[in-house]
PDB file of N, CA and C in Angstrom:
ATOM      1  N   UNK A   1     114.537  66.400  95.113  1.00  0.00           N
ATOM      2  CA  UNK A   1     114.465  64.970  94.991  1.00  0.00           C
ATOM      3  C   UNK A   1     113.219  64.472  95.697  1.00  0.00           C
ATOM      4  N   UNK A   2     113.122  63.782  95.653  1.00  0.00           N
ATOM      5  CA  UNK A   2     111.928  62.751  96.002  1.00  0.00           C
ATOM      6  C   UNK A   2     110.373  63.322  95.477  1.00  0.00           C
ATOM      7  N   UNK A   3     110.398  63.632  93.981  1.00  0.00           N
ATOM      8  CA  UNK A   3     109.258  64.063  93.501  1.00  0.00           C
ATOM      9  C   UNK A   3     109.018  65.985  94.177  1.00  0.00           C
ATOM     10  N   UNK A   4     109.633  66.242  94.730  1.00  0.00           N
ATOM     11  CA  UNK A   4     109.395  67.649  95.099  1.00  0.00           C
ATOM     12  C   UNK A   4     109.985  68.821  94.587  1.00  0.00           C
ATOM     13  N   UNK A   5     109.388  69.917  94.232  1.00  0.00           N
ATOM     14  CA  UNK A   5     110.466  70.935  93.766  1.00  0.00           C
ATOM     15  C   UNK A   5     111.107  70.577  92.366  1.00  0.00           C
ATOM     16  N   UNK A   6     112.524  70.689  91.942  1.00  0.00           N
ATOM     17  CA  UNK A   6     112.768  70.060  90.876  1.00  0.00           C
ATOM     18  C   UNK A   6     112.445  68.479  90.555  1.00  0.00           C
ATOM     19  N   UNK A   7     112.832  67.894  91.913  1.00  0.00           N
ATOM     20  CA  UNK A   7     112.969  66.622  91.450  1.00  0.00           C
ATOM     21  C   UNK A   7     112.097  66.077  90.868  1.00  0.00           C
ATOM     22  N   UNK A   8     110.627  66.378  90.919  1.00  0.00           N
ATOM     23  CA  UNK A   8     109.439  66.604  90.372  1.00  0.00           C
ATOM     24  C   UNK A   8     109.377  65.837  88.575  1.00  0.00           C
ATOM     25  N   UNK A   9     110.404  67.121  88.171  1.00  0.00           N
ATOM     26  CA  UNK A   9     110.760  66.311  86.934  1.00  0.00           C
ATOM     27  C   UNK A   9     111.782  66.476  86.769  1.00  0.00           C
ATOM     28  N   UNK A  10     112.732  66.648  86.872  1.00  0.00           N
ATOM     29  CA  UNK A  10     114.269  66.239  86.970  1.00  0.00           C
ATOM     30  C   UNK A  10     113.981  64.386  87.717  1.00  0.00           C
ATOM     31  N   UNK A  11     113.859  63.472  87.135  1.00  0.00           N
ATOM     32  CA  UNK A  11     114.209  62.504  87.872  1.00  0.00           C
ATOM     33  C   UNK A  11     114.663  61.497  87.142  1.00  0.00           C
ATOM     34  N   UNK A  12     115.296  61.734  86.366  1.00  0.00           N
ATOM     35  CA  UNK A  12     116.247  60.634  85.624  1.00  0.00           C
ATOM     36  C   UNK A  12     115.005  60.107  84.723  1.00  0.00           C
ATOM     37  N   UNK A  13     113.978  60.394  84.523  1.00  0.00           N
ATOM     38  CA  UNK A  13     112.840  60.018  83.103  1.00  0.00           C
ATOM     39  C   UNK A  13     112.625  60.677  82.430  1.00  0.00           C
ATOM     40  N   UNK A  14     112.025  61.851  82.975  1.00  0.00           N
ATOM     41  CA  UNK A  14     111.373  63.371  82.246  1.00  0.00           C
ATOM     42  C   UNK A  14     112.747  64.157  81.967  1.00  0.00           C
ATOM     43  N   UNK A  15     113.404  64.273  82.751  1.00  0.00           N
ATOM     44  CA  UNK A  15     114.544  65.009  82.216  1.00  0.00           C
ATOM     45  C   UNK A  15     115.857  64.734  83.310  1.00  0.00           C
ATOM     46  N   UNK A  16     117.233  65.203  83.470  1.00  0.00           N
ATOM     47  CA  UNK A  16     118.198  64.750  83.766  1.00  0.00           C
ATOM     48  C   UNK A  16     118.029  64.792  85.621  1.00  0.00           C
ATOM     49  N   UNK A  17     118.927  63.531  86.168  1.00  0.00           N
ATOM     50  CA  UNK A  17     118.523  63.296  87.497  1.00  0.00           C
ATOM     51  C   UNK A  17     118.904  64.517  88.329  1.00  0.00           C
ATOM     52  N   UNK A  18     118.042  65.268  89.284  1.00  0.00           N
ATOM     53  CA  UNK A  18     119.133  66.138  90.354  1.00  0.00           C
ATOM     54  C   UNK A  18     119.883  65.522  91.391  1.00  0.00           C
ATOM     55  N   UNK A  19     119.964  63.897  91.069  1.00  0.00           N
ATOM     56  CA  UNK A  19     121.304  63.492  91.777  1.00  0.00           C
ATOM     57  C   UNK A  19     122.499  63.272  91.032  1.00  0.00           C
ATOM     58  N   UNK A  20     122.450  63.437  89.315  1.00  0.00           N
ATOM     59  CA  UNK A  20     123.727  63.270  88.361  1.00  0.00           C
ATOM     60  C   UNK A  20     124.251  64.127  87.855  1.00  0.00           C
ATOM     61  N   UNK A  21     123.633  65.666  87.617  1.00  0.00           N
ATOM     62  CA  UNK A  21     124.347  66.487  86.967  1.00  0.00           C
ATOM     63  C   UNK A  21     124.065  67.914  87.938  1.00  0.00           C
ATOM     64  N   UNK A  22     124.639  68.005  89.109  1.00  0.00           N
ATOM     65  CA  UNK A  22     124.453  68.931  89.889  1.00  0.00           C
ATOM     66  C   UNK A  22     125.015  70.228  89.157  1.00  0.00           C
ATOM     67  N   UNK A  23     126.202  70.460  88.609  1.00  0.00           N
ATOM     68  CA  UNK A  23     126.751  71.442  87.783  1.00  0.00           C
ATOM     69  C   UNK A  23     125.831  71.994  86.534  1.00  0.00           C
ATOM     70  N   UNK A  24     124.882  71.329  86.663  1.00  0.00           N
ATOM     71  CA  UNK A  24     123.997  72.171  85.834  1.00  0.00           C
ATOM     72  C   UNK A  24     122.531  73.079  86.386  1.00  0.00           C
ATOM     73  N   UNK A  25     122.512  72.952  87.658  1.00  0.00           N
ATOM     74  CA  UNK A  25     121.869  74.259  88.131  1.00  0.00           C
ATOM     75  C   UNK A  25     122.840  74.941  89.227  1.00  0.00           C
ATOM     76  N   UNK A  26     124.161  74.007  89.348  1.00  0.00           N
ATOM     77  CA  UNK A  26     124.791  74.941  90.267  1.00  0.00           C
ATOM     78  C   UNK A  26     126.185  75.019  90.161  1.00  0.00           C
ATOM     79  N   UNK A  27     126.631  75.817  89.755  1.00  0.00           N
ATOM     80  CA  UNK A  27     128.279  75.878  89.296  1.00  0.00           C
ATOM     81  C   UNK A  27     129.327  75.855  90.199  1.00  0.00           C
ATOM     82  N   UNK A  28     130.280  75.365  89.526  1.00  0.00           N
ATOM     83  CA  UNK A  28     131.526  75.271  90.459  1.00  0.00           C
ATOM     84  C   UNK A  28     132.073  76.729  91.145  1.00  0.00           C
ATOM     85  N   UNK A  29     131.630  77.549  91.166  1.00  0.00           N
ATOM     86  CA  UNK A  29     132.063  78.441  91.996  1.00  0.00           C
ATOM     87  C   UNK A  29     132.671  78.684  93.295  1.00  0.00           C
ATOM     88  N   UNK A  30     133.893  79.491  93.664  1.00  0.00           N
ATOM     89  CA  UNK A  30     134.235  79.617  95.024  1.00  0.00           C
ATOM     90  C   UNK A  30     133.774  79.849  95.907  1.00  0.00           C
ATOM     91  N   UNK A  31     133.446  79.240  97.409  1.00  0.00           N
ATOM     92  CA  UNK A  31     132.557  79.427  98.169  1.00  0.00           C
ATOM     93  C   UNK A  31     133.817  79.879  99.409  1.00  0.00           C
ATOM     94  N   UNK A  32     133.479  81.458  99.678  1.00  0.00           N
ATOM     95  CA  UNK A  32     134.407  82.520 100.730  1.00  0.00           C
ATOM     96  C   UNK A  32     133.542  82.166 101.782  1.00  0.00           C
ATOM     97  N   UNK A  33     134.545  82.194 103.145  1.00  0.00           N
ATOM     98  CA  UNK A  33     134.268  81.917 104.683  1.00  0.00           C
ATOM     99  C   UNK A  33     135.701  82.939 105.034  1.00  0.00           C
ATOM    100  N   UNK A  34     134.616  83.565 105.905  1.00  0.00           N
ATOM    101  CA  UNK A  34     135.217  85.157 106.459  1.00  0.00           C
ATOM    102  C   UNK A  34     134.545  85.034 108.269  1.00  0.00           C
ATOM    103  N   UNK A  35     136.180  85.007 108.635  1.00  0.00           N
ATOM    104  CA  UNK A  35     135.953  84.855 110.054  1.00  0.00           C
ATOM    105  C   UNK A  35     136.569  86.238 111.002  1.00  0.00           C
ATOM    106  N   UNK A  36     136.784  86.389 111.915  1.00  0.00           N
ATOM    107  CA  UNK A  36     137.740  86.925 112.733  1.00  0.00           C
ATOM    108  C   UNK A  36     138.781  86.837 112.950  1.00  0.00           C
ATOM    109  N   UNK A  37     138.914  85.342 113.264  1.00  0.00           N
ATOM    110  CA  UNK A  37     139.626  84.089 113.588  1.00  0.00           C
ATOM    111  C   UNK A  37     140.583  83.459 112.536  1.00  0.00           C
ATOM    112  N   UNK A  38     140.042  83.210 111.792  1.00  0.00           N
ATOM    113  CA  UNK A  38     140.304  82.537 110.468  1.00  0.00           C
ATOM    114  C   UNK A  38     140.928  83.583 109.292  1.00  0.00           C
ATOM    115  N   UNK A  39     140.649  85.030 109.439  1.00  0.00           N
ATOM    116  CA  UNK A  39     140.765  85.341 107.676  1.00  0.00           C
ATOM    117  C   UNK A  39     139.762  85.001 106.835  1.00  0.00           C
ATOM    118  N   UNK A  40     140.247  85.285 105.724  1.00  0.00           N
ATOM    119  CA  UNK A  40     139.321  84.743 104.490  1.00  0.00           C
ATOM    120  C   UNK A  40     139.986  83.255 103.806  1.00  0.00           C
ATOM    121  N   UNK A  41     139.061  82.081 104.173  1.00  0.00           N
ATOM    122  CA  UNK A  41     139.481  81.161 103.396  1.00  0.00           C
ATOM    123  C   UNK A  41     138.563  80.934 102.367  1.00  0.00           C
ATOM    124  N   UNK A  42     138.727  80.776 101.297  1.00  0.00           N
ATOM    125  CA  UNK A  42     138.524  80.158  99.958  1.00  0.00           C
ATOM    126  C   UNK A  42     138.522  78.677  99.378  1.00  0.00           C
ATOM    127  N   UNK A  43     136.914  78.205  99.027  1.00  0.00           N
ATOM    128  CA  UNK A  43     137.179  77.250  98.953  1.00  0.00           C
ATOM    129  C   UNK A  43     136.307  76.980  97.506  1.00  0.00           C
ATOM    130  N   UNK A  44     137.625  76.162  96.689  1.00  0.00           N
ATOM    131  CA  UNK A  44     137.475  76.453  95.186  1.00  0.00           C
ATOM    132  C   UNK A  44     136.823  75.055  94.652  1.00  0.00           C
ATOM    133  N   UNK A  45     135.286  75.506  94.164  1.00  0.00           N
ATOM    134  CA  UNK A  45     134.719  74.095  93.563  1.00  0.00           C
ATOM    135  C   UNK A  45     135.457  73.308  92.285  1.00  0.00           C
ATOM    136  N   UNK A  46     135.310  74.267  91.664  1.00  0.00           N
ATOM    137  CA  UNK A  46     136.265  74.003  90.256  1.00  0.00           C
ATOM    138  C   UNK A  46     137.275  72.803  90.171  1.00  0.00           C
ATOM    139  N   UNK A  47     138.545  73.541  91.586  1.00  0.00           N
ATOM    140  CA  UNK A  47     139.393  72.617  91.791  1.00  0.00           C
ATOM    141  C   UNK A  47     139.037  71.332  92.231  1.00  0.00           C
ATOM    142  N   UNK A  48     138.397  71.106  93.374  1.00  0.00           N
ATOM    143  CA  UNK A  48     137.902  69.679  93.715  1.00  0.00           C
ATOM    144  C   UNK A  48     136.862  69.177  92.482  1.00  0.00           C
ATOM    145  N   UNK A  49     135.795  69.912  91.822  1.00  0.00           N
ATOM    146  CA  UNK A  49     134.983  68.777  91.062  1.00  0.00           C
ATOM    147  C   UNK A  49     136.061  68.743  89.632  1.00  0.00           C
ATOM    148  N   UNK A  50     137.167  69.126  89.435  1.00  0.00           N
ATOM    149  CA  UNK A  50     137.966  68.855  87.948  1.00  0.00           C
ATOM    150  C   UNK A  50     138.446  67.483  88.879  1.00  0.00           C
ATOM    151  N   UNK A  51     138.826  67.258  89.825  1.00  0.00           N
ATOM    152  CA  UNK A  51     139.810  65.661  90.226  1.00  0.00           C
ATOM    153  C   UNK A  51     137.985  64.545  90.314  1.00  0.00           C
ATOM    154  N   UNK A  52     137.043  65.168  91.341  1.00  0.00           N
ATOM    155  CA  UNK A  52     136.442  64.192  91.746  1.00  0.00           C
ATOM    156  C   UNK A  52     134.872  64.826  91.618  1.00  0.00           C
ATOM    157  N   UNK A  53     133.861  64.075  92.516  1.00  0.00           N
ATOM    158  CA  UNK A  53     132.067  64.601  91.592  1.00  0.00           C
ATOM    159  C   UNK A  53     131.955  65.022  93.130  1.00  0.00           C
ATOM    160  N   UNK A  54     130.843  65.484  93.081  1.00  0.00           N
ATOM    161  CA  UNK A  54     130.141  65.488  93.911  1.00  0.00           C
ATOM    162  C   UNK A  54     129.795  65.162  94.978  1.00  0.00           C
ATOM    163  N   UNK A  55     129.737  63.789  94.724  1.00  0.00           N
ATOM    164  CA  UNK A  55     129.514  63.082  96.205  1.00  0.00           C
ATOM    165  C   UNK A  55     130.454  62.156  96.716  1.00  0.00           C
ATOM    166  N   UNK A  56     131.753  63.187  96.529  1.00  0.00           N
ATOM    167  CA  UNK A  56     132.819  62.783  97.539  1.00  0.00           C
ATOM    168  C   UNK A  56     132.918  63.428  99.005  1.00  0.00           C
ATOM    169  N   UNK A  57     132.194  64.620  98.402  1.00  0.00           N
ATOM    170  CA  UNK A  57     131.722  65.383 100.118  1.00  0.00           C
ATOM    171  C   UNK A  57     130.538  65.645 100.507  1.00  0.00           C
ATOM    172  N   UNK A  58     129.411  65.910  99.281  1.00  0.00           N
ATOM    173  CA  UNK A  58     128.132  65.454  99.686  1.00  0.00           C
ATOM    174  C   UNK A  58     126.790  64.487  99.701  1.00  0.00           C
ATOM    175  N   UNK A  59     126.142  64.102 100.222  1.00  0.00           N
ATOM    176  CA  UNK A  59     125.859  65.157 101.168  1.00  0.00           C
ATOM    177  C   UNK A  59     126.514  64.408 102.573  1.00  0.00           C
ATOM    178  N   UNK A  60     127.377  63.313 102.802  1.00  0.00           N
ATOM    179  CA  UNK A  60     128.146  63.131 103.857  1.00  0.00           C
ATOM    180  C   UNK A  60     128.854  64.063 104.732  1.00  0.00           C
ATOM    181  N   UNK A  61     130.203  64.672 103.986  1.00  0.00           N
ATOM    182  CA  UNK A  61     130.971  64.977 104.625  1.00  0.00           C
ATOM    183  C   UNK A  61     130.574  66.858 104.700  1.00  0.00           C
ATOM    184  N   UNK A  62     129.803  67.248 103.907  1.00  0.00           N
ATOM    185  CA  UNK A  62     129.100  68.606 104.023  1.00  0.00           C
ATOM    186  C   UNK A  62     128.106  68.964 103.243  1.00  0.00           C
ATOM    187  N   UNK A  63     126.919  69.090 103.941  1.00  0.00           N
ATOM    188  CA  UNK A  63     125.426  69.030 103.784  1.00  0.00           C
ATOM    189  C   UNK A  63     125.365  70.270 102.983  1.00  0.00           C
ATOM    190  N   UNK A  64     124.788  70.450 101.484  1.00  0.00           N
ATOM    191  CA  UNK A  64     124.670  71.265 101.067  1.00  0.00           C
ATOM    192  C   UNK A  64     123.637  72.357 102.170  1.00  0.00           C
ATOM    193  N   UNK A  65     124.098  73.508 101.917  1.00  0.00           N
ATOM    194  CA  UNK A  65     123.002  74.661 102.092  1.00  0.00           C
ATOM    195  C   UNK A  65     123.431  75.662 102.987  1.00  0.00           C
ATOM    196  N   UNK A  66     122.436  76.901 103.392  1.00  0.00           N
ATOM    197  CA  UNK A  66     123.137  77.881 104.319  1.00  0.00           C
ATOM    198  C   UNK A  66     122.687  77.337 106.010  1.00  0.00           C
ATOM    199  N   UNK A  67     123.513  77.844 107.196  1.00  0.00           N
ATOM    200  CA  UNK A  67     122.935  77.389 108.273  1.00  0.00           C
ATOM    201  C   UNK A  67     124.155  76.403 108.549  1.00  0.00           C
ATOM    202  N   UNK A  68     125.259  75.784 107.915  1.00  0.00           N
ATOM    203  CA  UNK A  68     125.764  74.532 107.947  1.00  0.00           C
ATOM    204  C   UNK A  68     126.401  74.491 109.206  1.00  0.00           C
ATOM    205  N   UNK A  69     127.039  73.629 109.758  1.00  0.00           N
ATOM    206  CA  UNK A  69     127.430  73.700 111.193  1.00  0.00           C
ATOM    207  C   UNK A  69     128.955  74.228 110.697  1.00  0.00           C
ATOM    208  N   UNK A  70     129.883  75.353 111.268  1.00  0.00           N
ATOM    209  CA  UNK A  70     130.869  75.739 111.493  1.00  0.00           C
ATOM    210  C   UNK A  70     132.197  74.836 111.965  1.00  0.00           C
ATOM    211  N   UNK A  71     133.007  74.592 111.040  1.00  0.00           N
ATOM    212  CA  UNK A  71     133.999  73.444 111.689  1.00  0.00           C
ATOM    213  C   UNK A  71     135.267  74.197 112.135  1.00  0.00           C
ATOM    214  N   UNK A  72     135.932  73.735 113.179  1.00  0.00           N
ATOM    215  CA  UNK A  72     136.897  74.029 113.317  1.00  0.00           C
ATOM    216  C   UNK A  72     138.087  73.232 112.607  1.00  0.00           C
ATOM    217  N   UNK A  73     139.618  73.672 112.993  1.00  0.00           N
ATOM    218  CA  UNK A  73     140.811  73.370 112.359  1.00  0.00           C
ATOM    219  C   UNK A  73     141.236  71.844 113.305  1.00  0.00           C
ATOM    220  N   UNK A  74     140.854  72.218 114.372  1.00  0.00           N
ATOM    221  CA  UNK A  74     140.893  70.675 115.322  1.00  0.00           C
ATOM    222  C   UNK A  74     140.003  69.622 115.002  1.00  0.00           C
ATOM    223  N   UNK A  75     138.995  70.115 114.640  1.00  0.00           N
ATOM    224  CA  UNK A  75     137.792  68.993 114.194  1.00  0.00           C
ATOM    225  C   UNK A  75     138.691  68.270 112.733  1.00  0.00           C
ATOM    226  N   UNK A  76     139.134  69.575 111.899  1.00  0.00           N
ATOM    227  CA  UNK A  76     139.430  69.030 110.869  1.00  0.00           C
ATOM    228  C   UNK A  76     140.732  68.383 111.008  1.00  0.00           C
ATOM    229  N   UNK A  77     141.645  68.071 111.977  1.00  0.00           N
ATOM    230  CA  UNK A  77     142.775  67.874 112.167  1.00  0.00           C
ATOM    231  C   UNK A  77     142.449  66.527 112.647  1.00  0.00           C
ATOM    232  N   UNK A  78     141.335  66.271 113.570  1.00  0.00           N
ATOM    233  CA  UNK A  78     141.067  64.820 113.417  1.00  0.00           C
ATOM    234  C   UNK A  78     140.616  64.225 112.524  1.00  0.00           C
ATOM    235  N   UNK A  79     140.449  64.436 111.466  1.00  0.00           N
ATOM    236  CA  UNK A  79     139.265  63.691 110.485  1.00  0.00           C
ATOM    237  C   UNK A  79     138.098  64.508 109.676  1.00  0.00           C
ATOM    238  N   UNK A  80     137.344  65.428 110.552  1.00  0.00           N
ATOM    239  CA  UNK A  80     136.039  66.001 109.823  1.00  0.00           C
ATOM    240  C   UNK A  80     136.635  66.497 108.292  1.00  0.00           C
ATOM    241  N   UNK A  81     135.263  66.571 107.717  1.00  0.00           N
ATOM    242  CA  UNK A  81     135.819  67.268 106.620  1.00  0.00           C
ATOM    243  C   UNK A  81     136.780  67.530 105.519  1.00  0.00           C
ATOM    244  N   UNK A  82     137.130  68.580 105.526  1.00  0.00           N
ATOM    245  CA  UNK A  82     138.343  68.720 104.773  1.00  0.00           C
ATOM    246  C   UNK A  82     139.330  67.735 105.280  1.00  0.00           C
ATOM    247  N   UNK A  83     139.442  67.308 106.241  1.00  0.00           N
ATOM    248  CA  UNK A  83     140.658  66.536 107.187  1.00  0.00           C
ATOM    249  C   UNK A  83     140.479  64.967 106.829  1.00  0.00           C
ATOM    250  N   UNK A  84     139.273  64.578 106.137  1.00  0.00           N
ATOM    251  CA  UNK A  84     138.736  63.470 105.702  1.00  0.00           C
ATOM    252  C   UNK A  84     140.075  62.770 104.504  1.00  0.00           C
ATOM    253  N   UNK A  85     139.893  63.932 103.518  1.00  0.00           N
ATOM    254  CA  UNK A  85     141.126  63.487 102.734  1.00  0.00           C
ATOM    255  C   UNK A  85     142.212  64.458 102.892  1.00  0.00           C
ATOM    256  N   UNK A  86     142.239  65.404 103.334  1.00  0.00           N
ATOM    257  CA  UNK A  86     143.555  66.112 103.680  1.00  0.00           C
ATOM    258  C   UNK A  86     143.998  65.751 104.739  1.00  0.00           C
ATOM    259  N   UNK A  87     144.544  64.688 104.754  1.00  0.00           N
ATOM    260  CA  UNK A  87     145.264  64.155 105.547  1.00  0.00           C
ATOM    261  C   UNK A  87     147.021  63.503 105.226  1.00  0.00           C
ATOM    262  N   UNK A  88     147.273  63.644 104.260  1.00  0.00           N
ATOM    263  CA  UNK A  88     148.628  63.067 103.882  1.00  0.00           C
ATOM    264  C   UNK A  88     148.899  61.890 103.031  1.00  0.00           C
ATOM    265  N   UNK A  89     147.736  61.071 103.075  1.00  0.00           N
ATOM    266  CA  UNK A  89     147.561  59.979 102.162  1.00  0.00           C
ATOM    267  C   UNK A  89     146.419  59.891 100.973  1.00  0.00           C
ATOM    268  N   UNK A  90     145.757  60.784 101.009  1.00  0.00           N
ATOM    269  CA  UNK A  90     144.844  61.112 100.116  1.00  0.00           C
ATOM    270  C   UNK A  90     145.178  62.377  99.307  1.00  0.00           C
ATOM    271  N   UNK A  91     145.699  63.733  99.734  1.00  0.00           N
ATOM    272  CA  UNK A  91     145.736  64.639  98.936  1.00  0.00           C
ATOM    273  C   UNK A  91     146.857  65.702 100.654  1.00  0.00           C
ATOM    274  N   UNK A  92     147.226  66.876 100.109  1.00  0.00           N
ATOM    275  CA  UNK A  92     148.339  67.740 101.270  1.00  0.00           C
ATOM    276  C   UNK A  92     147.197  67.293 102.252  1.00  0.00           C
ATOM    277  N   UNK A  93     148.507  67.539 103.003  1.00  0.00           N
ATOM    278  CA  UNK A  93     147.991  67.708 104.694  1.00  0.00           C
ATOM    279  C   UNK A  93     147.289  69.009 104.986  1.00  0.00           C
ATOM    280  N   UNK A  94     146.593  69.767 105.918  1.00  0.00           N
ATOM    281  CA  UNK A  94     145.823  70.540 106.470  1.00  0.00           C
ATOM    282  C   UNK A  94     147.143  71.512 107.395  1.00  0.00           C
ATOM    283  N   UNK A  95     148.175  70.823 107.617  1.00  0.00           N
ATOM    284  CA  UNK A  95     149.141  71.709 108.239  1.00  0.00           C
ATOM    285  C   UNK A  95     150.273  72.130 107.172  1.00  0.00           C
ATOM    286  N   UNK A  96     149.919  71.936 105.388  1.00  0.00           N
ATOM    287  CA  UNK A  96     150.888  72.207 104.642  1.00  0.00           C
ATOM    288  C   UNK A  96     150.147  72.931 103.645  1.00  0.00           C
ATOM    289  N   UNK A  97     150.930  74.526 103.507  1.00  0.00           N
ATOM    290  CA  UNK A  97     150.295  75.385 102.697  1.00  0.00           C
ATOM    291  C   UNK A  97     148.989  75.816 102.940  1.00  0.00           C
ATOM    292  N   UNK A  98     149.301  76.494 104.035  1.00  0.00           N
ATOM    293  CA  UNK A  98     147.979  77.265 105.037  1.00  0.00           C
ATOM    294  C   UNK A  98     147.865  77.729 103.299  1.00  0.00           C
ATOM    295  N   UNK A  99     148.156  78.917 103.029  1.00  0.00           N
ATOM    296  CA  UNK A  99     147.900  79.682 102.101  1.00  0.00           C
ATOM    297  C   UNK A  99     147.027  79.558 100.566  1.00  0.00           C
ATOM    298  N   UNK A 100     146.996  77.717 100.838  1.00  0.00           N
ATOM    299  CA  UNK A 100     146.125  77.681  99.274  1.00  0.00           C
ATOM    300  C   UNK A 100     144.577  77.554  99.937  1.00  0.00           C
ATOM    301  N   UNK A 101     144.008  77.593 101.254  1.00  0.00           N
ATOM    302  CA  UNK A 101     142.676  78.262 101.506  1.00  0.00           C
ATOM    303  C   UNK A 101     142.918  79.286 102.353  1.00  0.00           C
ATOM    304  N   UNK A 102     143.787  79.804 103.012  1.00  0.00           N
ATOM    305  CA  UNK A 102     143.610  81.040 104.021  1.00  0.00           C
ATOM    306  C   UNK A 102     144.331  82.080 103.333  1.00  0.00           C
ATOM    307  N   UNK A 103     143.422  82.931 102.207  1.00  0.00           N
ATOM    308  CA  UNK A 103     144.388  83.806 102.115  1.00  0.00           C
ATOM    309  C   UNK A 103     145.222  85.499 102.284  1.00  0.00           C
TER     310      UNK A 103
END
């Protein structure tokens, strides 16, 4: 974006914006986080971009790319992140059905 790299010409004139159709250079694919601590949790694009787009989590609530800051289950238990809408009034809670990301 901002004329650099794709955005160059991807910019909503020359050809489609790289802020509207992200699924077309980058697919919904599962993105695995393998801890010690944690197990293997799984976290399925597919499922979240079939309900909602894109920028319901980025680049706010998680900054695309590698390097990202590591969250914990307390961070997310207050709010961060996943805890943003998994909270009980938006979509399950974070303390119901460990098993559909830790598996």
């Amino acid at each position: 974006d901002k004329g650099k790299a794709c955005g160059a010409c991807h910019n909503g004139d020359m050809a489609f914006s790289v802020k509207t159709d992200c699924a077309s250079c980058h697919p919904n694919n599962d993105i695995t986080f393998k801890g010690p601590a944690i197990g293997t949790v799984i976290f399925s694009h597919k499922n979240q971009t079939a309900m909602f787009g894109c920028k319901e989590c980025h680049p706010e609530r998680f900054i695309p790319g590698p390097g990202n800051k590591k969250l914990t289950m307390a961070e997310m238990y207050k709010g961060a992140a996943c805890g943003a809408c998994h909270n009980g009034d938006v979509a399950f809670t974070l303390k119901e059905h460990c098993s559909r990301c830790h598996k």
